[in-house]
N, C-alpha and C. Protein backbone atom coordinates (compact mmCIF):
# COMPACT_ATOMS: atom_id res chain seq x y z
N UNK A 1 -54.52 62.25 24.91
CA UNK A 1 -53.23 62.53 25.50
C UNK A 1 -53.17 61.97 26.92
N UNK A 2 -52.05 62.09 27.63
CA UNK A 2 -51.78 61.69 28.89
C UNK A 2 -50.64 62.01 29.25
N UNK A 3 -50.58 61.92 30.66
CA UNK A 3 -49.30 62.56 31.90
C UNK A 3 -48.13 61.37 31.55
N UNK A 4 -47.27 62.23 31.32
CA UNK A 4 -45.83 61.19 31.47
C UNK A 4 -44.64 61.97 31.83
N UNK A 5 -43.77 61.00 32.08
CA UNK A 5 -42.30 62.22 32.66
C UNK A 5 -41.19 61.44 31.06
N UNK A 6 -41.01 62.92 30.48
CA UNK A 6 -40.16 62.79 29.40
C UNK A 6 -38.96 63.85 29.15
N UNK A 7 -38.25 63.25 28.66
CA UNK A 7 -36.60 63.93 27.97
C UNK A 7 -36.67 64.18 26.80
N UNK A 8 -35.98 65.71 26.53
CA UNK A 8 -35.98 65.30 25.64
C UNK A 8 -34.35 65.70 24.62
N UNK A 9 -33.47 65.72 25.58
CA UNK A 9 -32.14 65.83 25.92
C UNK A 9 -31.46 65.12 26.59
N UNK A 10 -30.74 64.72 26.87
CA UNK A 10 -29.76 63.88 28.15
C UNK A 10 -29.27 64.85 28.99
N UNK A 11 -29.40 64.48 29.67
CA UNK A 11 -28.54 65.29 30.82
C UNK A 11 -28.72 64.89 32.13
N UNK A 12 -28.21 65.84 33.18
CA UNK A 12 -28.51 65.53 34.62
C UNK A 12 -30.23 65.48 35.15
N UNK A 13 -30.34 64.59 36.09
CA UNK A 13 -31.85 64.09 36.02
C UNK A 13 -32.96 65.50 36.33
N UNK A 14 -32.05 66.55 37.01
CA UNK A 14 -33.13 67.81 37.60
C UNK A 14 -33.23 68.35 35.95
N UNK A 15 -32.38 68.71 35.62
CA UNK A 15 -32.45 69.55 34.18
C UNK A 15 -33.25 68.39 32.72
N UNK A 16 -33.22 68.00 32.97
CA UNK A 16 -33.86 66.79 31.72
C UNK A 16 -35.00 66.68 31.78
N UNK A 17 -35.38 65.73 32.57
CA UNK A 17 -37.04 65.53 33.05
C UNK A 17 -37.75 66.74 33.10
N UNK A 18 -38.68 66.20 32.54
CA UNK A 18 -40.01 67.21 32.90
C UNK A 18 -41.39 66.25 32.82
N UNK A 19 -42.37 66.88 33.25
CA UNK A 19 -43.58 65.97 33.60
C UNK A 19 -44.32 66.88 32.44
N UNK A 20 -45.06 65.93 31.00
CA UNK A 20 -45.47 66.48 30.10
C UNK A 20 -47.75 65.88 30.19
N UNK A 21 -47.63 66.64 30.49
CA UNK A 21 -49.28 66.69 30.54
C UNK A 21 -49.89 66.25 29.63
N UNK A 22 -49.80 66.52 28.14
CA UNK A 22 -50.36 66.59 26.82
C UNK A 22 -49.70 65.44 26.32
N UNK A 23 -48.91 64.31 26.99
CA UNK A 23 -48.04 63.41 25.74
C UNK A 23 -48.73 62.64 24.92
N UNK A 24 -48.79 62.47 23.67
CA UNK A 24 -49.33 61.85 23.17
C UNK A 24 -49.39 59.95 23.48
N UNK A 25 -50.39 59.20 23.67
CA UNK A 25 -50.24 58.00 23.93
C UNK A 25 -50.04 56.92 22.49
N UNK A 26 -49.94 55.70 23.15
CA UNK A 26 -49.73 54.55 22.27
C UNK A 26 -51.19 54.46 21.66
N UNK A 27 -51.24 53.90 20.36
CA UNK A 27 -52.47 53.70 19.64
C UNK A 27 -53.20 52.97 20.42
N UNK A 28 -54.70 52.83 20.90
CA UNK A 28 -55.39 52.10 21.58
C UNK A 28 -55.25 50.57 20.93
N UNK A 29 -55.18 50.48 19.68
CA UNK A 29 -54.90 49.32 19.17
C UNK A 29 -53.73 48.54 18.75
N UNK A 30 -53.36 47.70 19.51
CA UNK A 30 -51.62 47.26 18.92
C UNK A 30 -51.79 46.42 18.13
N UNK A 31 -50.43 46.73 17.57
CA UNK A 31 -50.28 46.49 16.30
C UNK A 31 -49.90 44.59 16.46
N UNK A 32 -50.01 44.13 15.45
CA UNK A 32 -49.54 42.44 15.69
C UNK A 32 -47.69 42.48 16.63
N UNK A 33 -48.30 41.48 17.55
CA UNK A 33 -46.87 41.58 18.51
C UNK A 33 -46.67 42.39 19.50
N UNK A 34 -47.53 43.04 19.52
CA UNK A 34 -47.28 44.53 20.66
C UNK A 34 -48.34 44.22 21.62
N UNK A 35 -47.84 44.68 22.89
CA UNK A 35 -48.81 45.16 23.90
C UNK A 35 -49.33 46.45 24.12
N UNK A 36 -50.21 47.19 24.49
CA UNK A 36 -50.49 48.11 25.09
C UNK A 36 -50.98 47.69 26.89
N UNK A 37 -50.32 48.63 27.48
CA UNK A 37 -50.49 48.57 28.79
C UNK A 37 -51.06 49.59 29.53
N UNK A 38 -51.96 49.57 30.95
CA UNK A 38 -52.08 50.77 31.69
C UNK A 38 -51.24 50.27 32.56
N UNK A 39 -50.59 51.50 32.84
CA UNK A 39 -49.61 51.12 33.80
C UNK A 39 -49.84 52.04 35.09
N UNK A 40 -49.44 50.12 36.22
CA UNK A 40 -49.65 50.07 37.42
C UNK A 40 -48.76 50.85 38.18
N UNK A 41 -47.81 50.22 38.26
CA UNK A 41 -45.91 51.24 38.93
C UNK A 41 -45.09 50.33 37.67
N UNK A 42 -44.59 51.44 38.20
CA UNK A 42 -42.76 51.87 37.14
C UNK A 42 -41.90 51.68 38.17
N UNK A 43 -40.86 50.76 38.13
CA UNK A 43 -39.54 50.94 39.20
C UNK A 43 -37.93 51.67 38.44
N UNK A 44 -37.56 52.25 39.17
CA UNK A 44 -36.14 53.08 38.25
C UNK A 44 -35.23 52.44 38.96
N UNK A 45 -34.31 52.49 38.04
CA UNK A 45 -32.64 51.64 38.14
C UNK A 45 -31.64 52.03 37.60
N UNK A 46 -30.67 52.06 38.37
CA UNK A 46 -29.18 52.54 38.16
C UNK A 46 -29.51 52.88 36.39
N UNK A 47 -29.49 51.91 35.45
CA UNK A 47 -29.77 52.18 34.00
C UNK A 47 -30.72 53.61 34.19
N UNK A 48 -32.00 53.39 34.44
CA UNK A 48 -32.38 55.04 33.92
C UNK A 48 -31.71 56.03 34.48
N UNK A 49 -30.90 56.21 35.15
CA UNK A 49 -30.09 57.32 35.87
C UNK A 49 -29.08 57.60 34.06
N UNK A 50 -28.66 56.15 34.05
CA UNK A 50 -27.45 56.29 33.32
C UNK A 50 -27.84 56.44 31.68
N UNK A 51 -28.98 55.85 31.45
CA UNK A 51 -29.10 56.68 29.94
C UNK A 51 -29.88 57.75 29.58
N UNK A 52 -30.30 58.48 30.98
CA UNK A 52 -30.20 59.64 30.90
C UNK A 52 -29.64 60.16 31.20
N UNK A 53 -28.71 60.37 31.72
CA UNK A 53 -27.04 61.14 31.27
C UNK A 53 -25.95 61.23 30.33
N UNK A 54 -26.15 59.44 29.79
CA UNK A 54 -25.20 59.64 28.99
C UNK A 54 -25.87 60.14 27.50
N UNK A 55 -25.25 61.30 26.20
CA UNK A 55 -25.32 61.20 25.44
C UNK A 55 -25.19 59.63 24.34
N UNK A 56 -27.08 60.11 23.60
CA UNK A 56 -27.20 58.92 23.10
C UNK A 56 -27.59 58.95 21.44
N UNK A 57 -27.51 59.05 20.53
CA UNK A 57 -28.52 59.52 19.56
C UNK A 57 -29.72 58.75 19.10
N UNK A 58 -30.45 59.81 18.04
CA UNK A 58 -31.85 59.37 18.58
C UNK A 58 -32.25 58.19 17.90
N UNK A 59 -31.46 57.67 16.32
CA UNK A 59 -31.76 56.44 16.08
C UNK A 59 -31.66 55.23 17.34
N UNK A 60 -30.88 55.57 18.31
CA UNK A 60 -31.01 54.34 19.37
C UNK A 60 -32.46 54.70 20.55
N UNK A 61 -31.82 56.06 21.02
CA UNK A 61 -33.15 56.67 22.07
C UNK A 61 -34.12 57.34 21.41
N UNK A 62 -35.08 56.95 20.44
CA UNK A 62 -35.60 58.40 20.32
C UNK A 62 -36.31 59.34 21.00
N UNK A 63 -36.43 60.56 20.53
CA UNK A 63 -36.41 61.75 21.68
C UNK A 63 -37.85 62.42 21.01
N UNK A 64 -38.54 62.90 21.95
CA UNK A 64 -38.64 62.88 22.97
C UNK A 64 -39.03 61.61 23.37
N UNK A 65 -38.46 60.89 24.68
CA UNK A 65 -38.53 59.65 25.37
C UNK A 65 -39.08 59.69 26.82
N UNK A 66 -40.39 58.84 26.69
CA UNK A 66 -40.39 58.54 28.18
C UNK A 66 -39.71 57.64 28.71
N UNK A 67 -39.05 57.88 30.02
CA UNK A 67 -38.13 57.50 31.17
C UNK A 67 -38.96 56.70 31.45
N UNK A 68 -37.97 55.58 32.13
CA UNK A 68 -38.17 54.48 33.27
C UNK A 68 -38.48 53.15 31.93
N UNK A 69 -37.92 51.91 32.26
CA UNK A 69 -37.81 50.78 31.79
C UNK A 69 -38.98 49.66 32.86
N UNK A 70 -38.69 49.09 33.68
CA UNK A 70 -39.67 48.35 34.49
C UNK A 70 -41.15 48.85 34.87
N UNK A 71 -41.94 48.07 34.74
CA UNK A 71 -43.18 48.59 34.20
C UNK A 71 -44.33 47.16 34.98
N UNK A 72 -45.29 47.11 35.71
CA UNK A 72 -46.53 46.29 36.01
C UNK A 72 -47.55 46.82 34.85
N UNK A 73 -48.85 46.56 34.67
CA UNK A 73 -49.90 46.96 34.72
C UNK A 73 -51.01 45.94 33.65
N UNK A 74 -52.10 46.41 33.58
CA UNK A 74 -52.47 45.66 32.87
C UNK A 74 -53.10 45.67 31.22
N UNK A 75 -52.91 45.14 30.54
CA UNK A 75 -53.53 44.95 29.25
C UNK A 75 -54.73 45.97 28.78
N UNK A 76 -54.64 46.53 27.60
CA UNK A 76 -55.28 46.93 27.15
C UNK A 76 -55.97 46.79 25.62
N UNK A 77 -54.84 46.29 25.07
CA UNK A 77 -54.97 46.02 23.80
C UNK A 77 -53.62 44.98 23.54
N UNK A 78 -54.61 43.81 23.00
CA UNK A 78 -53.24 42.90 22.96
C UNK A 78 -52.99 42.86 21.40
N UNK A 79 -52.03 42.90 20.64
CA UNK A 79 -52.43 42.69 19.35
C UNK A 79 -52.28 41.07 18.92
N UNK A 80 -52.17 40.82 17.73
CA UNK A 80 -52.38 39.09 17.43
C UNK A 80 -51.29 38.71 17.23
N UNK A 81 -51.24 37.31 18.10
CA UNK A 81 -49.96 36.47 18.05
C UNK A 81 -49.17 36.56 19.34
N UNK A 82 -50.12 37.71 19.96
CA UNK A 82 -49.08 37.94 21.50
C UNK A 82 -49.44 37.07 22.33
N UNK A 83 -50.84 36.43 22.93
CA UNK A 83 -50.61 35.51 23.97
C UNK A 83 -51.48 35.85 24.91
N UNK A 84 -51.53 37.25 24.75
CA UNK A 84 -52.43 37.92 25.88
C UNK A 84 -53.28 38.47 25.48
N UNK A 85 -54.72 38.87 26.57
CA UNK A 85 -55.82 39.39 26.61
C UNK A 85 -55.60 40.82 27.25
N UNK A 86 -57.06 41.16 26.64
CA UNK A 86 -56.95 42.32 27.59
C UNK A 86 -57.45 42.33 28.85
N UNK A 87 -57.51 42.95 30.09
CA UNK A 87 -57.07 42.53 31.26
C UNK A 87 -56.53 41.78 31.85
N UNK A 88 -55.38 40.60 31.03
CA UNK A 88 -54.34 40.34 32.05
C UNK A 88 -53.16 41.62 32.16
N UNK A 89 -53.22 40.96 34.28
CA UNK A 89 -52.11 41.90 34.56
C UNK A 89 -50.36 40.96 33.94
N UNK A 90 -50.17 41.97 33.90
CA UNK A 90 -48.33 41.44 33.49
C UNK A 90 -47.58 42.66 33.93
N UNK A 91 -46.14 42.47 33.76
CA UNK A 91 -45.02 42.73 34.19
C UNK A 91 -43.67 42.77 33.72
N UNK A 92 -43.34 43.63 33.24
CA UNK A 92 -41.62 43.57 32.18
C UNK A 92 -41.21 44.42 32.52
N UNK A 93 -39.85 44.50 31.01
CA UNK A 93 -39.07 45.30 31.47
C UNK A 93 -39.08 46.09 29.69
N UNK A 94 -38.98 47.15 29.71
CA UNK A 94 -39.29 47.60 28.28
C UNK A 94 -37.86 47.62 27.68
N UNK A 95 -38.06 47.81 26.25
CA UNK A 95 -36.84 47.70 25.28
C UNK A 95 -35.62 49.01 25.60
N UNK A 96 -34.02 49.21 26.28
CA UNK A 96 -33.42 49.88 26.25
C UNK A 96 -32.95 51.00 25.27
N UNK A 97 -33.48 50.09 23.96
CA UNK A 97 -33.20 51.14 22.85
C UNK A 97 -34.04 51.19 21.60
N UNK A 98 -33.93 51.74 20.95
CA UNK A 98 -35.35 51.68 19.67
C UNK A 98 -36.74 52.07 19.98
N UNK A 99 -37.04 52.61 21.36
CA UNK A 99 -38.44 53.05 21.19
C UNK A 99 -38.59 54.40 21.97
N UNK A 100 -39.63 55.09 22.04
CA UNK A 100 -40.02 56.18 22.59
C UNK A 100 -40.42 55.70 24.22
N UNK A 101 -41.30 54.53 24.19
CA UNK A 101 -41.77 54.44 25.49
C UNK A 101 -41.33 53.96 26.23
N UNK A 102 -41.85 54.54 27.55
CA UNK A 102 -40.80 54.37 28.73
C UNK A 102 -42.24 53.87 29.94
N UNK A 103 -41.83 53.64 31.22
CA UNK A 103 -42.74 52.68 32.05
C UNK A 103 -43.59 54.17 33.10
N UNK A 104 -42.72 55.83 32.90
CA UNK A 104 -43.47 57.00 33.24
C UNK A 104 -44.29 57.13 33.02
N UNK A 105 -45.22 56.51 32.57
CA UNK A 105 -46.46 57.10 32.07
C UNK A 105 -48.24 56.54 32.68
N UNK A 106 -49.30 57.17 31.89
CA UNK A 106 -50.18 56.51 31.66
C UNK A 106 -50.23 54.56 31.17
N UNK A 107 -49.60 55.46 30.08
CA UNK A 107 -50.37 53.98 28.92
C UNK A 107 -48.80 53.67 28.40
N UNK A 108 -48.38 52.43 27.96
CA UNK A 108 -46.84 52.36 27.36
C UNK A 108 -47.33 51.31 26.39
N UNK A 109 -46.33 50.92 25.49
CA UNK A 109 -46.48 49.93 24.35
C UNK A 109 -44.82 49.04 24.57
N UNK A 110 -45.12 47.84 24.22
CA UNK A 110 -43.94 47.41 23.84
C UNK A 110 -44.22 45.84 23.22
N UNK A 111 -43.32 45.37 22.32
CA UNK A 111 -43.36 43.72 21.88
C UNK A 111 -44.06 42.91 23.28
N UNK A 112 -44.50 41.83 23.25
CA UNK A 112 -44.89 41.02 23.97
C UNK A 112 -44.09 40.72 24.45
N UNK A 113 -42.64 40.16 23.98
CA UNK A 113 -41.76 39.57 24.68
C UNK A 113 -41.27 40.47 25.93
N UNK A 114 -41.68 41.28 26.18
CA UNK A 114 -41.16 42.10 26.79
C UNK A 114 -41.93 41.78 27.77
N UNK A 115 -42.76 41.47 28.11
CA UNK A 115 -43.95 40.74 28.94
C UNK A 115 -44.22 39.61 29.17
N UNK A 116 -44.27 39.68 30.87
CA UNK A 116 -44.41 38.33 31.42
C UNK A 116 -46.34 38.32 31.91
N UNK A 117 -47.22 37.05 32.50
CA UNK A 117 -48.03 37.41 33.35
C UNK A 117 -47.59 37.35 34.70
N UNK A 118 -48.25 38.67 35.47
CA UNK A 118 -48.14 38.72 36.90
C UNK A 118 -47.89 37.90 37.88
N UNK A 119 -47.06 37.61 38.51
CA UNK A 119 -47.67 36.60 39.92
C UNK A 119 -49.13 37.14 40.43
N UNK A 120 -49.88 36.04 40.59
CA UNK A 120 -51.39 36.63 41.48
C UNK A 120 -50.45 36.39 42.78
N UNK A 121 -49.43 35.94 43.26
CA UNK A 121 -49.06 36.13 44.71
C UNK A 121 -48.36 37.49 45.17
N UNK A 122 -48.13 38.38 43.92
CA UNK A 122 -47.44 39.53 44.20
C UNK A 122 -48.24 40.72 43.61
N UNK A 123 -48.31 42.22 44.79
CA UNK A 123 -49.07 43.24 43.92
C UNK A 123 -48.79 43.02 42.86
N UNK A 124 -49.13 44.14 41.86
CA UNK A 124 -48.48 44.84 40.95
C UNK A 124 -47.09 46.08 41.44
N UNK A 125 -47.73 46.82 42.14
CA UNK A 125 -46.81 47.47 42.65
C UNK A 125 -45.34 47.37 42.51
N UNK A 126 -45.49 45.94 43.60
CA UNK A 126 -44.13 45.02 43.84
C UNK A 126 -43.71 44.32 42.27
N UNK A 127 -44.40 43.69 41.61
CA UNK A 127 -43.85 43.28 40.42
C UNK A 127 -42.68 43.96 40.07
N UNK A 128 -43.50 45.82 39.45
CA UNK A 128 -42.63 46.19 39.05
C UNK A 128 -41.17 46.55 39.22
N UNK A 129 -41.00 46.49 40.52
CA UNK A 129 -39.27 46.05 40.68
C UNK A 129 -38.35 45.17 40.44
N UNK A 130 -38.87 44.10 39.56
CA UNK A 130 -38.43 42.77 39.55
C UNK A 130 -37.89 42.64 38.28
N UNK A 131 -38.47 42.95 37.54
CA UNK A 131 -37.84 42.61 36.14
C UNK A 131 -36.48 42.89 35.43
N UNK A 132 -35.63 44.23 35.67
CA UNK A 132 -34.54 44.09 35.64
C UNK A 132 -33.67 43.57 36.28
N UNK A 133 -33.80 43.47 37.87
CA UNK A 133 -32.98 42.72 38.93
C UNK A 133 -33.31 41.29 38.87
N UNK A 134 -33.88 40.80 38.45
CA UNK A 134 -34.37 39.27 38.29
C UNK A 134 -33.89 38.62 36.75
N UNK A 135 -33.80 39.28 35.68
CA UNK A 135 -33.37 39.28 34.43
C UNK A 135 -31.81 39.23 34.76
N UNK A 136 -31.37 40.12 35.21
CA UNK A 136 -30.17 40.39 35.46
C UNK A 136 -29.50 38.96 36.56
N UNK A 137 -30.41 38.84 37.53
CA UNK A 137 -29.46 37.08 38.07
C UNK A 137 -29.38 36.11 37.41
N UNK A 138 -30.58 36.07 36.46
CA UNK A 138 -30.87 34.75 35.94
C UNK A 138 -29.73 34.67 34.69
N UNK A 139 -29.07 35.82 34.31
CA UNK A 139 -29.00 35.90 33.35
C UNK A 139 -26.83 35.70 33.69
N UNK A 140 -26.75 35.93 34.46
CA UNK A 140 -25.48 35.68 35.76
C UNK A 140 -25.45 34.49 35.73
N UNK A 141 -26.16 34.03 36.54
CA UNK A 141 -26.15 32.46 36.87
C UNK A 141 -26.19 31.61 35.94
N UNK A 142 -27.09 31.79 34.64
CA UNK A 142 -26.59 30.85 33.34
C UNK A 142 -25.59 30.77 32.83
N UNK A 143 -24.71 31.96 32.28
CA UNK A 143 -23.70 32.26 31.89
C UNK A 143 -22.84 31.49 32.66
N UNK A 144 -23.07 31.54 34.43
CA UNK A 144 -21.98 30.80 35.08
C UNK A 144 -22.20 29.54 35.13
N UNK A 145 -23.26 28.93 34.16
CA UNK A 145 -23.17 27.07 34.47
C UNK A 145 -24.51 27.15 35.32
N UNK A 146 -25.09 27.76 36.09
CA UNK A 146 -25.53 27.18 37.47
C UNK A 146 -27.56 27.11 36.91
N UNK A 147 -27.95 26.25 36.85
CA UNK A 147 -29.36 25.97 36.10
C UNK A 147 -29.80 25.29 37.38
N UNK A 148 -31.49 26.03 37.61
CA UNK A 148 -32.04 25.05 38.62
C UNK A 148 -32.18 22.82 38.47
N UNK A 149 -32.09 22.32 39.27
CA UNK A 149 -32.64 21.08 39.29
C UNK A 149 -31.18 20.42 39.63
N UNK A 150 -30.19 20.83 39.50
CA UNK A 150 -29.02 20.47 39.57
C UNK A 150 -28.63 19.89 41.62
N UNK A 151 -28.54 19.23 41.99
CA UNK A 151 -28.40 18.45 43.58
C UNK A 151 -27.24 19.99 44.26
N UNK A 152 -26.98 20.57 45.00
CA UNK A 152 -26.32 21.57 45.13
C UNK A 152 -25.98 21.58 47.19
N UNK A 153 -26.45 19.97 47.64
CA UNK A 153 -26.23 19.36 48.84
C UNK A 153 -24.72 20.02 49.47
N UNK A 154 -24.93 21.13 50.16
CA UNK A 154 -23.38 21.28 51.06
C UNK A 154 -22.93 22.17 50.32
N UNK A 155 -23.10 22.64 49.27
CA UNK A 155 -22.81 23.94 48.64
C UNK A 155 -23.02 25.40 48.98
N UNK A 156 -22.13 26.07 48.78
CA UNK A 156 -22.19 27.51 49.26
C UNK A 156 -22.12 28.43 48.24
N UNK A 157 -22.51 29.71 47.88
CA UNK A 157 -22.34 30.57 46.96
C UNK A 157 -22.44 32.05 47.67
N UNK A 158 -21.28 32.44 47.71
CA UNK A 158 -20.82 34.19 48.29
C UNK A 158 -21.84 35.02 47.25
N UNK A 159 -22.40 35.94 47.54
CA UNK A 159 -22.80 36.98 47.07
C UNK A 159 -22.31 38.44 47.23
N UNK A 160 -21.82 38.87 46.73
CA UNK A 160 -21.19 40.22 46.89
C UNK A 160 -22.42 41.92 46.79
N UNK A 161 -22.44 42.37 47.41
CA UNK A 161 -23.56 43.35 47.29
C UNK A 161 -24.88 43.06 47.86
N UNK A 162 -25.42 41.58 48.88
CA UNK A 162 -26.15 41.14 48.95
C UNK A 162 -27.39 42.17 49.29
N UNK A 163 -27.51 43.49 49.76
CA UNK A 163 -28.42 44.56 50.16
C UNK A 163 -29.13 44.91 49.07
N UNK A 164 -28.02 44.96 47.75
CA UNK A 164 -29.05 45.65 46.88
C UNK A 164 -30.11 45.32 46.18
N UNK A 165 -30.84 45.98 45.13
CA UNK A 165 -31.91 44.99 44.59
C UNK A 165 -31.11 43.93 43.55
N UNK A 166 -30.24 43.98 43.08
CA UNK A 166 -29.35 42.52 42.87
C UNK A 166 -29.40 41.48 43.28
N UNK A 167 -28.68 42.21 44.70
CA UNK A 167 -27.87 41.28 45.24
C UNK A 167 -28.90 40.38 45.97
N UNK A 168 -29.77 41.24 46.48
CA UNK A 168 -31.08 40.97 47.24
C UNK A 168 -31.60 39.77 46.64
N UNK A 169 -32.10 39.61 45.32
CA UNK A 169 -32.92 38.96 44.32
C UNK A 169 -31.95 37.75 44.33
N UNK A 170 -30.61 37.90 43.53
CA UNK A 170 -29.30 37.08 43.91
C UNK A 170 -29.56 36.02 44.73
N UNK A 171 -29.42 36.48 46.10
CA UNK A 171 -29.46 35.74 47.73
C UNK A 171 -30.65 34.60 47.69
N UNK A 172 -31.62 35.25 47.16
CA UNK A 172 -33.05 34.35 47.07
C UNK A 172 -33.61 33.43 46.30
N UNK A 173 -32.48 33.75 44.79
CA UNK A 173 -32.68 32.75 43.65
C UNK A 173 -31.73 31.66 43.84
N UNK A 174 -30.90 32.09 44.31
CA UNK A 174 -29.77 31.23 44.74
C UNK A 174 -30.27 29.60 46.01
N UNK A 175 -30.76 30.27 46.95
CA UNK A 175 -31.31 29.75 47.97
C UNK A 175 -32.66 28.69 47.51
N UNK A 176 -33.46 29.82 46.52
CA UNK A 176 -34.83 28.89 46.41
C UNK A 176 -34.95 28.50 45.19
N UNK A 177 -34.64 28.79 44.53
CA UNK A 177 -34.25 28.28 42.98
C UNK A 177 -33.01 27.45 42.56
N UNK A 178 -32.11 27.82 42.86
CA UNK A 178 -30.73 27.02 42.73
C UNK A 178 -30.83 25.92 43.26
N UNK A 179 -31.48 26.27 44.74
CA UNK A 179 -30.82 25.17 45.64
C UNK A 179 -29.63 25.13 46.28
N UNK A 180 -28.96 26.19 46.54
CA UNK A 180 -27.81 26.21 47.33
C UNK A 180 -28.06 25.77 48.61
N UNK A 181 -27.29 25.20 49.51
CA UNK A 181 -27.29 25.12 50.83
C UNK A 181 -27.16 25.99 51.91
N UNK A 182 -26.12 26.62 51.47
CA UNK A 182 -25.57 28.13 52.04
C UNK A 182 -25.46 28.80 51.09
N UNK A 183 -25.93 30.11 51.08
CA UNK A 183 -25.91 30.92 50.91
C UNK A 183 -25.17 32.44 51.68
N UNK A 184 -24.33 33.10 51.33
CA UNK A 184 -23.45 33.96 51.98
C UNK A 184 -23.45 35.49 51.48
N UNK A 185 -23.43 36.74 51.57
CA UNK A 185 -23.56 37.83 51.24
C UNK A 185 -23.21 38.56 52.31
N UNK A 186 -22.39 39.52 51.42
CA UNK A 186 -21.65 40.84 51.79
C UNK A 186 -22.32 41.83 51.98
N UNK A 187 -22.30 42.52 52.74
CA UNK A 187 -23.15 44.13 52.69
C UNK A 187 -22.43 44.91 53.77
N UNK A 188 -22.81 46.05 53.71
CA UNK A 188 -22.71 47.18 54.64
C UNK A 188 -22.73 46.98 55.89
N UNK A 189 -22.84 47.50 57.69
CA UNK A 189 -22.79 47.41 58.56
C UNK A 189 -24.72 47.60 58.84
N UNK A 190 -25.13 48.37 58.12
CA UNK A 190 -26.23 48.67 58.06
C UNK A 190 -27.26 48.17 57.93
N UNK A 191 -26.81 47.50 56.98
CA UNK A 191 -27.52 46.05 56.32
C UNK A 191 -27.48 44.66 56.56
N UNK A 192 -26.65 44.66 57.47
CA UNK A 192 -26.08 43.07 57.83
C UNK A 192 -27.58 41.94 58.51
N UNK A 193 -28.07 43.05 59.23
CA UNK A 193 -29.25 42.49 59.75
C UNK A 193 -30.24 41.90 58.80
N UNK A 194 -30.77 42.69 57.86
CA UNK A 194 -31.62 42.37 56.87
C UNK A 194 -31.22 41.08 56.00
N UNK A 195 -29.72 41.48 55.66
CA UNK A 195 -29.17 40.28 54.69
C UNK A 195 -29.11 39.00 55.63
């Protein structure tokens, strides 16, 4: 068994959660396609707020569910066909719907695809904030046409929200990946400095 924070209801985050001591873990051995992970940090995002509140049923969430989606850590059991060993570190973002595990825990499981390897230039720690806010620009910016390698000389691109972890990620893919020239973002009075 092992420590994880699980739901097993929806609701508001004080009344839902609880920290379960005894949870049962992922099989030490994954299955073909799957990872097993120890996990490093877990980062939470607007999403885990929101599907644990909103009523969900359990063919999509099943219950009891560990919380939190973004997830570092490293390998434990890779199964065959995935790509990975055990002790590489990696970094994802786990499946929103169809599984029990969540990035709260000890140990989590999920498809490979769900897994990247680590930057060795970034903790783990830090990884784990990245994967939904980084999924989420890249995934913006294609939709809008805009693919790295493209000449982008004298070009500007506004960012709206530039403070948050979005917008943040946004500002930087834009700049060092895109290739924008200028780069521009909105924020708070608070934030203006940072952005």
């Amino acid at each position: 068994t092992m420590d994880a924070v699980v739901y097993e209801a929806h609701g508001e985050v004080r009344e839902a959660l609880r920290v379960d001591h005894a949870r049962a873990q992922p099989a030490t051995t994954a299955p073909p396609g799957f990872v097993v992970i120890r996990v490093a940090a877990a980062a939470l995002n607007p999403v885990d707020f929101k599907q644990l509140r909103n009523e969900q049923p359990d063919a999509l969430v099943p219950k009891p569910r560990i919380a939190g989606f973004d997830v570092s850590g490293i390998v434990v059991s890779a199964g065959e066909g995935t790509g990975f060993e055990v002790g590489d570190a990696v970094y994802g973002m786990l499946p929103l719907v169809g599984s029990p595990w969540g990035s709260l825990a000890r140990l989590t499981a999920a498809p490979a695809s769900c897994f990247a390897r680590a930057p060795t230039s970034v903790p783990l720690e830090d990884a784990a904030a990245l994967p939904l806010v980084s999924l989420t620009v890249m995934q913006v910016f294609e939709q809008a046409g805009l693919r790295p390698g493209e000449d982008r000389t004298g070009q500007a691109l506004l960012v709206q929200a530039a403070a948050g972890g979005v917008g943040s990620f946004a500002v930087q893919y834009a700049r060092r990946v895109l290739g924008f020239e200028h780069v521009l973002g909105t924020c708070s009075a608070r934030n203006a400095e940072r952005v």
